[in-house]
Protein backbone atom coordinates (compact mmCIF):
# COMPACT_ATOMS: atom_id res chain seq x y z
CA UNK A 1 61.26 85.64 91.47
CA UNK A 2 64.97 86.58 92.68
CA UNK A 3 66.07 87.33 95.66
CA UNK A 4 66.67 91.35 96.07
CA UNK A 5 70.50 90.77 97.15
CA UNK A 6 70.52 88.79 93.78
CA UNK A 7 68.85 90.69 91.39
CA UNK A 8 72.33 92.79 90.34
CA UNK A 9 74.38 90.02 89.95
CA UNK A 10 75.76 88.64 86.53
CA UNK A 11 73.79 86.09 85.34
CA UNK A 12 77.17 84.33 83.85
CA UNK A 13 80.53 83.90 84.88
CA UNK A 14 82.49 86.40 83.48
CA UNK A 15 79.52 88.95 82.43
CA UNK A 16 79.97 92.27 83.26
CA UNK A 17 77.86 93.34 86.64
CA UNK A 18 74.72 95.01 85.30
CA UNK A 19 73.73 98.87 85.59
CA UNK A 20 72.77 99.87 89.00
CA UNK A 21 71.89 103.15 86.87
CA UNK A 22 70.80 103.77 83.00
CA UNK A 23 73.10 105.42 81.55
CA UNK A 24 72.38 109.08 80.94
CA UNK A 25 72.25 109.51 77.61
CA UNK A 26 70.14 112.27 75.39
CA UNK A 27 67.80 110.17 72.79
CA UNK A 28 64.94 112.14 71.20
CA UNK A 29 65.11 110.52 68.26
CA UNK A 30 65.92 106.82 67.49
CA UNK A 31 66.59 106.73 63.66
CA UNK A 32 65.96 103.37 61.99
CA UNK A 33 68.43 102.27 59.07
CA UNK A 34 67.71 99.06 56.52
CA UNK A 35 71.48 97.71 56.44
CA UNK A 36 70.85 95.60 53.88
CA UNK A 37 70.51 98.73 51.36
CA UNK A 38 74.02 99.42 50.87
CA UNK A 39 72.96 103.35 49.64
CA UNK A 40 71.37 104.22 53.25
CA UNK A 41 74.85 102.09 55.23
CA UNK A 42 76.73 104.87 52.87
CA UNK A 43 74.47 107.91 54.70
CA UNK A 44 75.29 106.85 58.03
CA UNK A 45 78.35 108.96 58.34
CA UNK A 46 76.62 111.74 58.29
CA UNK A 47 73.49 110.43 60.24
CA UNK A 48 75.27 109.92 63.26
CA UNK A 49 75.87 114.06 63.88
CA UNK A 50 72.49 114.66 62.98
CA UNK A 51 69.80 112.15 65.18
CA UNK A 52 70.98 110.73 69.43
CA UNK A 53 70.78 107.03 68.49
CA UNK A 54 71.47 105.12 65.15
CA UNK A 55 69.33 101.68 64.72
CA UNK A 56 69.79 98.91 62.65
CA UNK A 57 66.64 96.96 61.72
CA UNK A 58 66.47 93.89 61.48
CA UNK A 59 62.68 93.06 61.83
CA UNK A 60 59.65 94.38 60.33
CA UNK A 61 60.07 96.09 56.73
CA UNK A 62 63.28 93.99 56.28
CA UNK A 63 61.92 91.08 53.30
CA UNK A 64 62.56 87.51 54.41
CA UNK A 65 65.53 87.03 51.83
CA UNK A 66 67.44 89.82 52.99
CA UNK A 67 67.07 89.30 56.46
CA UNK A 68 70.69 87.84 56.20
CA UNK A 69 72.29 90.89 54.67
CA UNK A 70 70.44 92.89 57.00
CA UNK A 71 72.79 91.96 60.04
CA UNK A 72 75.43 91.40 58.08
CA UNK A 73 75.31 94.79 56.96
CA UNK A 74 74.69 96.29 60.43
CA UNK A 75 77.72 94.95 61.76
CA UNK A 76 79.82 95.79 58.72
CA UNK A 77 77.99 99.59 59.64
CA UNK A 78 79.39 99.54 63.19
CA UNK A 79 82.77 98.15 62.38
CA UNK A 80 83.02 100.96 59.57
CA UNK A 81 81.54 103.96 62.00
CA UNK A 82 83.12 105.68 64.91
CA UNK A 83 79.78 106.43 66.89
CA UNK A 84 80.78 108.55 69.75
CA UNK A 85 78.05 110.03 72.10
CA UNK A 86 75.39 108.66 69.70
CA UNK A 87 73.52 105.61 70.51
CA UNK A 88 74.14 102.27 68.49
CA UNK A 89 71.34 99.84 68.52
CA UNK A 90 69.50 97.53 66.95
CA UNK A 91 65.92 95.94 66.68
CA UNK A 92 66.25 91.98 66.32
CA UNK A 93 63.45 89.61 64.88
CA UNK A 94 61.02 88.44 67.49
CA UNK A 95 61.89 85.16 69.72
CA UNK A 96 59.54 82.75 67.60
CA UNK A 97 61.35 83.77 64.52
CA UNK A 98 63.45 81.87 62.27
CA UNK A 99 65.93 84.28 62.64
CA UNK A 100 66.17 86.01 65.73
CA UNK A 101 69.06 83.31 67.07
CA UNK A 102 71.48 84.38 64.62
CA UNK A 103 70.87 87.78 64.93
CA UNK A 104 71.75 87.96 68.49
CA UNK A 105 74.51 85.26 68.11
CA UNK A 106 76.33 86.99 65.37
CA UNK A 107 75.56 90.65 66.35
CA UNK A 108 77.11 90.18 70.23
CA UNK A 109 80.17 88.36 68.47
CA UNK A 110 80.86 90.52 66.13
CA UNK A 111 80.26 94.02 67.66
CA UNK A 112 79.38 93.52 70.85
CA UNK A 113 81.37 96.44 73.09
CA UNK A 114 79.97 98.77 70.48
CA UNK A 115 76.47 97.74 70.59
CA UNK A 116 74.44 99.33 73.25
CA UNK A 117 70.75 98.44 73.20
CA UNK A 118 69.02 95.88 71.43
CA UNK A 119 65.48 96.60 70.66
CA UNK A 120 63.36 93.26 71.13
CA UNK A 121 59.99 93.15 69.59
CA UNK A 122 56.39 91.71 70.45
CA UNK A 123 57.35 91.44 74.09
CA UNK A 124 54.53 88.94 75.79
CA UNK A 125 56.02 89.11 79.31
CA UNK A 126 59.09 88.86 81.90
CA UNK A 127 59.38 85.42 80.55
CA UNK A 128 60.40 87.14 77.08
CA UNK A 129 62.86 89.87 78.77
CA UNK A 130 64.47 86.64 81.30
CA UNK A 131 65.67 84.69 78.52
CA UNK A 132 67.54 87.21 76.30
CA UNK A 133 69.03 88.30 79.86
CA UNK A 134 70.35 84.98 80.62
CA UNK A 135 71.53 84.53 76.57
CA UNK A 136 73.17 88.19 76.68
CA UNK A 137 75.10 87.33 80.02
CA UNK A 138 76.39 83.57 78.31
CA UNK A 139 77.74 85.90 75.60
CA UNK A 140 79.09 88.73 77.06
CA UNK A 141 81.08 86.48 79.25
CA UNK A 142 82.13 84.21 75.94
CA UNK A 143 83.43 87.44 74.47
CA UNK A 144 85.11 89.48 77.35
CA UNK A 145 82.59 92.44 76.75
CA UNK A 146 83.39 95.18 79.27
CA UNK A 147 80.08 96.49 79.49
CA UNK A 148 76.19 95.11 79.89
CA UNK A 149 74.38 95.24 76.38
CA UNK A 150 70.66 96.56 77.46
CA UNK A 151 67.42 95.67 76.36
CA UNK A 152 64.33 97.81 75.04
CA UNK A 153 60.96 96.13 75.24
CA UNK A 154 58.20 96.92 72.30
CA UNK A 155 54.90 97.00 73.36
CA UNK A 156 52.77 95.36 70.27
CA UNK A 157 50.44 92.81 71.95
CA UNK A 158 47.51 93.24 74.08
CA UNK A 159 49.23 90.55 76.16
CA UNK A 160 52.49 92.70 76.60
CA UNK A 161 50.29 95.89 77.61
CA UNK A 162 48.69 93.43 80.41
CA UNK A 163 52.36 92.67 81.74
CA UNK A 164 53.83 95.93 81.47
CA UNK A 165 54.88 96.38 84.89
CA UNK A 166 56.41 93.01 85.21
CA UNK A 167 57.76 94.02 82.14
CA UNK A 168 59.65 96.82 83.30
CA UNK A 169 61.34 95.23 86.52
CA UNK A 170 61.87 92.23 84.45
CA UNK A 171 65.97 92.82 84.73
CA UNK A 172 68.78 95.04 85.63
CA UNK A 173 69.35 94.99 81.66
CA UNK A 174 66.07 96.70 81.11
CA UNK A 175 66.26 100.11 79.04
CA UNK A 176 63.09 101.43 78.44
CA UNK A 177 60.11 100.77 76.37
CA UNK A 178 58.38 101.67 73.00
CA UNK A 179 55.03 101.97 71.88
CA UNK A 180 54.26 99.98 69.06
CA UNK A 181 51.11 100.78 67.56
CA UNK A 182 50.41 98.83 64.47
CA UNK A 183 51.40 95.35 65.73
CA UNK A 184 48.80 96.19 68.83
CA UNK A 185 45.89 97.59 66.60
CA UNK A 186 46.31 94.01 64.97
CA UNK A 187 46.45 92.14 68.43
CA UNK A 188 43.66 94.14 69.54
CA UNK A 189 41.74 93.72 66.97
CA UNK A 190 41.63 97.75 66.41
CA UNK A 191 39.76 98.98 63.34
CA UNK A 192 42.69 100.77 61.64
CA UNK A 193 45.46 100.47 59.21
CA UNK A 194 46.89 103.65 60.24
CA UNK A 195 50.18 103.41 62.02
CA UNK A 196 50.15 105.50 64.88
CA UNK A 197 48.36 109.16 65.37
CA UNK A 198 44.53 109.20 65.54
CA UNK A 199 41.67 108.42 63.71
CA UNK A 200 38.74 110.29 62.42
CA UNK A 201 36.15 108.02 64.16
CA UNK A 202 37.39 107.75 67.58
CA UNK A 203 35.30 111.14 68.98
CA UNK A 204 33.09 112.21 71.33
CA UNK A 205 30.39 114.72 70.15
CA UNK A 206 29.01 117.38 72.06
CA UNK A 207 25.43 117.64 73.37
CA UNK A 208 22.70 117.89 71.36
CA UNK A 209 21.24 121.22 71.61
CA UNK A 210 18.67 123.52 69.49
CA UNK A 211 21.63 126.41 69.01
CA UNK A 212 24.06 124.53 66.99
CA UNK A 213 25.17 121.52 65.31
CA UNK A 214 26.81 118.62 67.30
CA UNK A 215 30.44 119.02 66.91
CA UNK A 216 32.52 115.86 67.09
CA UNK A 217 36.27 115.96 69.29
CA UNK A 218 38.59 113.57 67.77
CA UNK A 219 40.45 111.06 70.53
CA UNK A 220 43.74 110.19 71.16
CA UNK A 221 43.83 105.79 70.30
CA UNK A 222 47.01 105.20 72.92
CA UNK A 223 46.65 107.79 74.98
CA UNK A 224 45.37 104.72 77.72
CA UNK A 225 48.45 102.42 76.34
CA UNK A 226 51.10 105.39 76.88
CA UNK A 227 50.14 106.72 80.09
CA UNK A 228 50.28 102.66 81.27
CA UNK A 229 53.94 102.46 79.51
CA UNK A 230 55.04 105.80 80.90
CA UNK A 231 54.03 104.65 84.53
CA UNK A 232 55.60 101.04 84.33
CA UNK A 233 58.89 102.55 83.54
CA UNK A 234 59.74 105.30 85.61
CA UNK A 235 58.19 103.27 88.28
CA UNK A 236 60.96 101.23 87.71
CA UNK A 237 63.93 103.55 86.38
CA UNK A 238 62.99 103.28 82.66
CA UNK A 239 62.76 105.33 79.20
CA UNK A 240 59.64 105.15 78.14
CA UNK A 241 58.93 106.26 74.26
CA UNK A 242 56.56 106.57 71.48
CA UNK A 243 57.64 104.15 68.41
CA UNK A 244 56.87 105.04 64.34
CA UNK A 245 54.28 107.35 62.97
CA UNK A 246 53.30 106.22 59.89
CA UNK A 247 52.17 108.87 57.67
CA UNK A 248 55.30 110.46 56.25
CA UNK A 249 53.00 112.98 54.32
CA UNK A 250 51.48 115.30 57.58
CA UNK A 251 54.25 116.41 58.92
CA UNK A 252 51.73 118.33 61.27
CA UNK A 253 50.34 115.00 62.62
CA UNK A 254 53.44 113.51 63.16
CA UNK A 255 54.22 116.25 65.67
CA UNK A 256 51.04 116.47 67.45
CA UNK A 257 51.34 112.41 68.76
CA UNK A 258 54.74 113.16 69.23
CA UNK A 259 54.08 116.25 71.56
CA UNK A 260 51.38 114.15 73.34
CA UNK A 261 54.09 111.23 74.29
CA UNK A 262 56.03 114.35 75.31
CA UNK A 263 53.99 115.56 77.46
CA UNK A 264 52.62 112.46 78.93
CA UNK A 265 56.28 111.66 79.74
CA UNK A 266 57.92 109.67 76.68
CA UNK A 267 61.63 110.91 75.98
CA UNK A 268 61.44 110.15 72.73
CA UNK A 269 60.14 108.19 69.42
CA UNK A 270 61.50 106.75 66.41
CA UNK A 271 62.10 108.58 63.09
CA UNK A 272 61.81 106.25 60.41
CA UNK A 273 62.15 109.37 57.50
CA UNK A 274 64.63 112.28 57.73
CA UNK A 275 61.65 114.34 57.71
CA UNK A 276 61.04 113.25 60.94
CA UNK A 277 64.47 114.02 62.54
CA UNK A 278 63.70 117.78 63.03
CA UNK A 279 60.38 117.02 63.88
CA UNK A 280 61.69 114.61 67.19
CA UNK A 281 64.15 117.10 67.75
CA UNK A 282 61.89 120.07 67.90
CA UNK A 283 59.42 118.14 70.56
CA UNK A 284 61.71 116.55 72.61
CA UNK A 285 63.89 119.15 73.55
CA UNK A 286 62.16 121.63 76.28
CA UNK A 287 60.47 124.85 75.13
CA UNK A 288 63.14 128.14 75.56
CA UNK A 289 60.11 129.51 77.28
CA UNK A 290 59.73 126.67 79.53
CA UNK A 291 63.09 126.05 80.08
CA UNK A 292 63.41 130.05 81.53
CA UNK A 293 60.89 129.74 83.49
CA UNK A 294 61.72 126.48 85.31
CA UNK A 295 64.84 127.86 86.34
CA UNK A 296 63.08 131.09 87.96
CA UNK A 297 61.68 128.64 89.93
CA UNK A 298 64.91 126.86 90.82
CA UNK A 299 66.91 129.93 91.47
CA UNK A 300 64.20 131.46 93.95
CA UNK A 301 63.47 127.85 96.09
CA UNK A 302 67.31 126.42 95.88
CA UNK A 303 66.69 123.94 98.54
CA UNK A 304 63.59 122.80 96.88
CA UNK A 305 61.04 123.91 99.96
CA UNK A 306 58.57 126.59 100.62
CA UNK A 307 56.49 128.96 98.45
CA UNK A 308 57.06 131.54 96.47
CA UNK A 309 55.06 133.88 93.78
CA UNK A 310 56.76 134.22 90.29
CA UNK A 311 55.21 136.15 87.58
CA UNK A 312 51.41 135.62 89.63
CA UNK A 313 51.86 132.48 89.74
CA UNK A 314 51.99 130.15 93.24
CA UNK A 315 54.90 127.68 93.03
CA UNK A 316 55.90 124.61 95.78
CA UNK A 317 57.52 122.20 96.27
CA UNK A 318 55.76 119.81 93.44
CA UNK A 319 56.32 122.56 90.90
CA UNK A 320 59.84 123.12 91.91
CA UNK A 321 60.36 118.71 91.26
CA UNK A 322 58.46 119.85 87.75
CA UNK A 323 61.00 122.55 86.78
CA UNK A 324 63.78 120.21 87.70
CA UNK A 325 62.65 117.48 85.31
CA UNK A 326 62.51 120.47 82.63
CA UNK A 327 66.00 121.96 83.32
CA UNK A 328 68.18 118.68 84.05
CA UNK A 329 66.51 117.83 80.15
CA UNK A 330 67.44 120.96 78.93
CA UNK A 331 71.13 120.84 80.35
CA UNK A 332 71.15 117.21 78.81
CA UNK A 333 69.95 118.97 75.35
CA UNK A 334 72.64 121.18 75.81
CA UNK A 335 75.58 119.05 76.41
CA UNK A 336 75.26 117.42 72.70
CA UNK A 337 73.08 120.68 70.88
CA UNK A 338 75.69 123.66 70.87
CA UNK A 339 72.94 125.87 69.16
CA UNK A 340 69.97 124.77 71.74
CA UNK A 341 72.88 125.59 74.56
CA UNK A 342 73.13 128.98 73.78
CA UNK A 343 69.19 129.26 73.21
CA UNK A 344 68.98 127.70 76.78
CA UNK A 345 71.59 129.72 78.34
CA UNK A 346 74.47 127.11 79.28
């Protein structure tokens, strides 16, 4: 393990210093785009107003024969895109790939300054997150980047879920984290082929009583797996998020596990439809409701101590920290969403 008076220092000549701080940046949504379909590249013009972070993929769903034009055409995408206050990243092929090398080698090369997370999949441990640290610095330095490129762990192995909080203060690089349910129900040995969202058969049933018939309460399947990712990254200064839902056909579904990771404290999840866009955008922004209340409770404790009664209802200093979390999200919603500003009042 480094020292502490180490751990912020370059890990090449040349590298830029790493982040004391993420970045603030709003990202509901990430929006995953196959670049080596030349008919979605030509949508991403108008994508980039419409979701917080644009990702190439370059993993799972790409065939093995276009795996090439697949990061060839994300960094033609970024070369031919102006991507302002929306996020640019991609998700590489996993380290024991074939083609994961190249990915990262030509990627940083190419489009490095514009690049700013890259998405690294099947994440086993801090072993994983220390070498693409070390390989990022070599090449930032090689190519006079002015800025750290940082990384975003997926969670998809029952190993990585065992080393999530060495995981998450792996490196300064570190971004945040994703769910990734399918490749876990697999590593788990799970009993599903859904991807994401619940599952008929994971319930409790009630009592058994003379009155009435049993009635059975569908579970949550990673509500144990997200509440562990949640706590391993802000713990440690992280986004944590919830990754695809696969089901493209219950809109209704889609929203509930989203609203869950919400709640439980993800900032996000990935979109892999444009019907899912809205959806993200809907559930990860605060409630108008939620978002006026939360500042009666910051107006009437300003300093953040005390007690006071709003509408019957006791607030403290916990529920002030609570609105805060609510408002400084809303304000972040606001400075990119002109029409959720004026709904917010800012």
């Amino acid at each position: 393990m480094k020292a502490p008076s180490a751990f912020y220092k370059p890990l090449a000549i040349g590298a830029p210093a790493p982040y004391r701080d993420i970045p603030v940046r709003l990202e509901r949504m990430i929006h995953f785009v196959p670049p080596h379909i030349e008919k979605m590249r030509a949508k991403v013009p108008d994508l980039i107003d419409k979701v917080d972070v644009v990702l190439g993929n370059l993993e799972d769903a790409i065939p093995a024969d276009a795996k090439s034009d697949a990061r060839s055409g994300f960094i033609q995408m970024a070369r031919d895109n102006d991507f302002g206050s929306t996020g640019l990243w991609t998700r590489v092929n996993c380290l024991n790939s074939p083609w994961f090398l190249d990915d990262v080698l030509e990627i940083v090369q190419s489009i490095g300054d514009k690049l700013d997370v890259i998405m690294l999949p099947k994440v086993e441990g801090a072993w994983d997150i220390h070498y693409l640290d070390q390989l990022l610095a070599q090449l930032e330095a090689k190519g006079g980047l002015s800025k750290p490129i940082l990384i975003h762990a997926i969670l998809e192995t029952a190993e990585g879920v065992k080393n999530v909080e060495q995981i998450a203060s792996a490196s300064p690089r570190m971004h945040g984290m994703s769910l990734g349910p399918a490749d876990l129900a697999a590593s788990r040995g799970m009993k599903t082929t859904r991807v994401g969202g619940g599952h008929p058969d994971y319930a409790v049933l009630s009592d058994e009583t003379d009155a009435a018939a049993r009635t059975a309460y569908q579970q949550d399947l990673w509500h144990y797996t997200v509440a562990k990712m949640v706590d391993a990254c802000l713990s440690n200064g992280l986004k944590p998020f919830y990754g695809p839902f696969g089901d493209f056909s219950d809109p209704q579904a889609c929203e509930s596990q989203f609203r869950n990771a919400f709640l439980m404290g993800c900032l996000g999840a990935w979109t892999l439809h444009p019907t899912q866009i809205e959806i993200a955008k809907k559930v990860f922004s605060p409630d108008p409701q939620e978002v006026e209340f939360a500042r009666k409770i910051l107006e009437a404790m300003p300093d953040g101590t005390g007690a006071v009664m709003i509408d019957g209802k006791m607030q403290d200093d916990a529920t002030w920290k609570q609105a805060k979390v609510i408002v400084d999200l809303a304000k972040l919603v606001a400075s990119k969403d002109s029409g959720l500003a004026e709904v917010y009042g800012f």
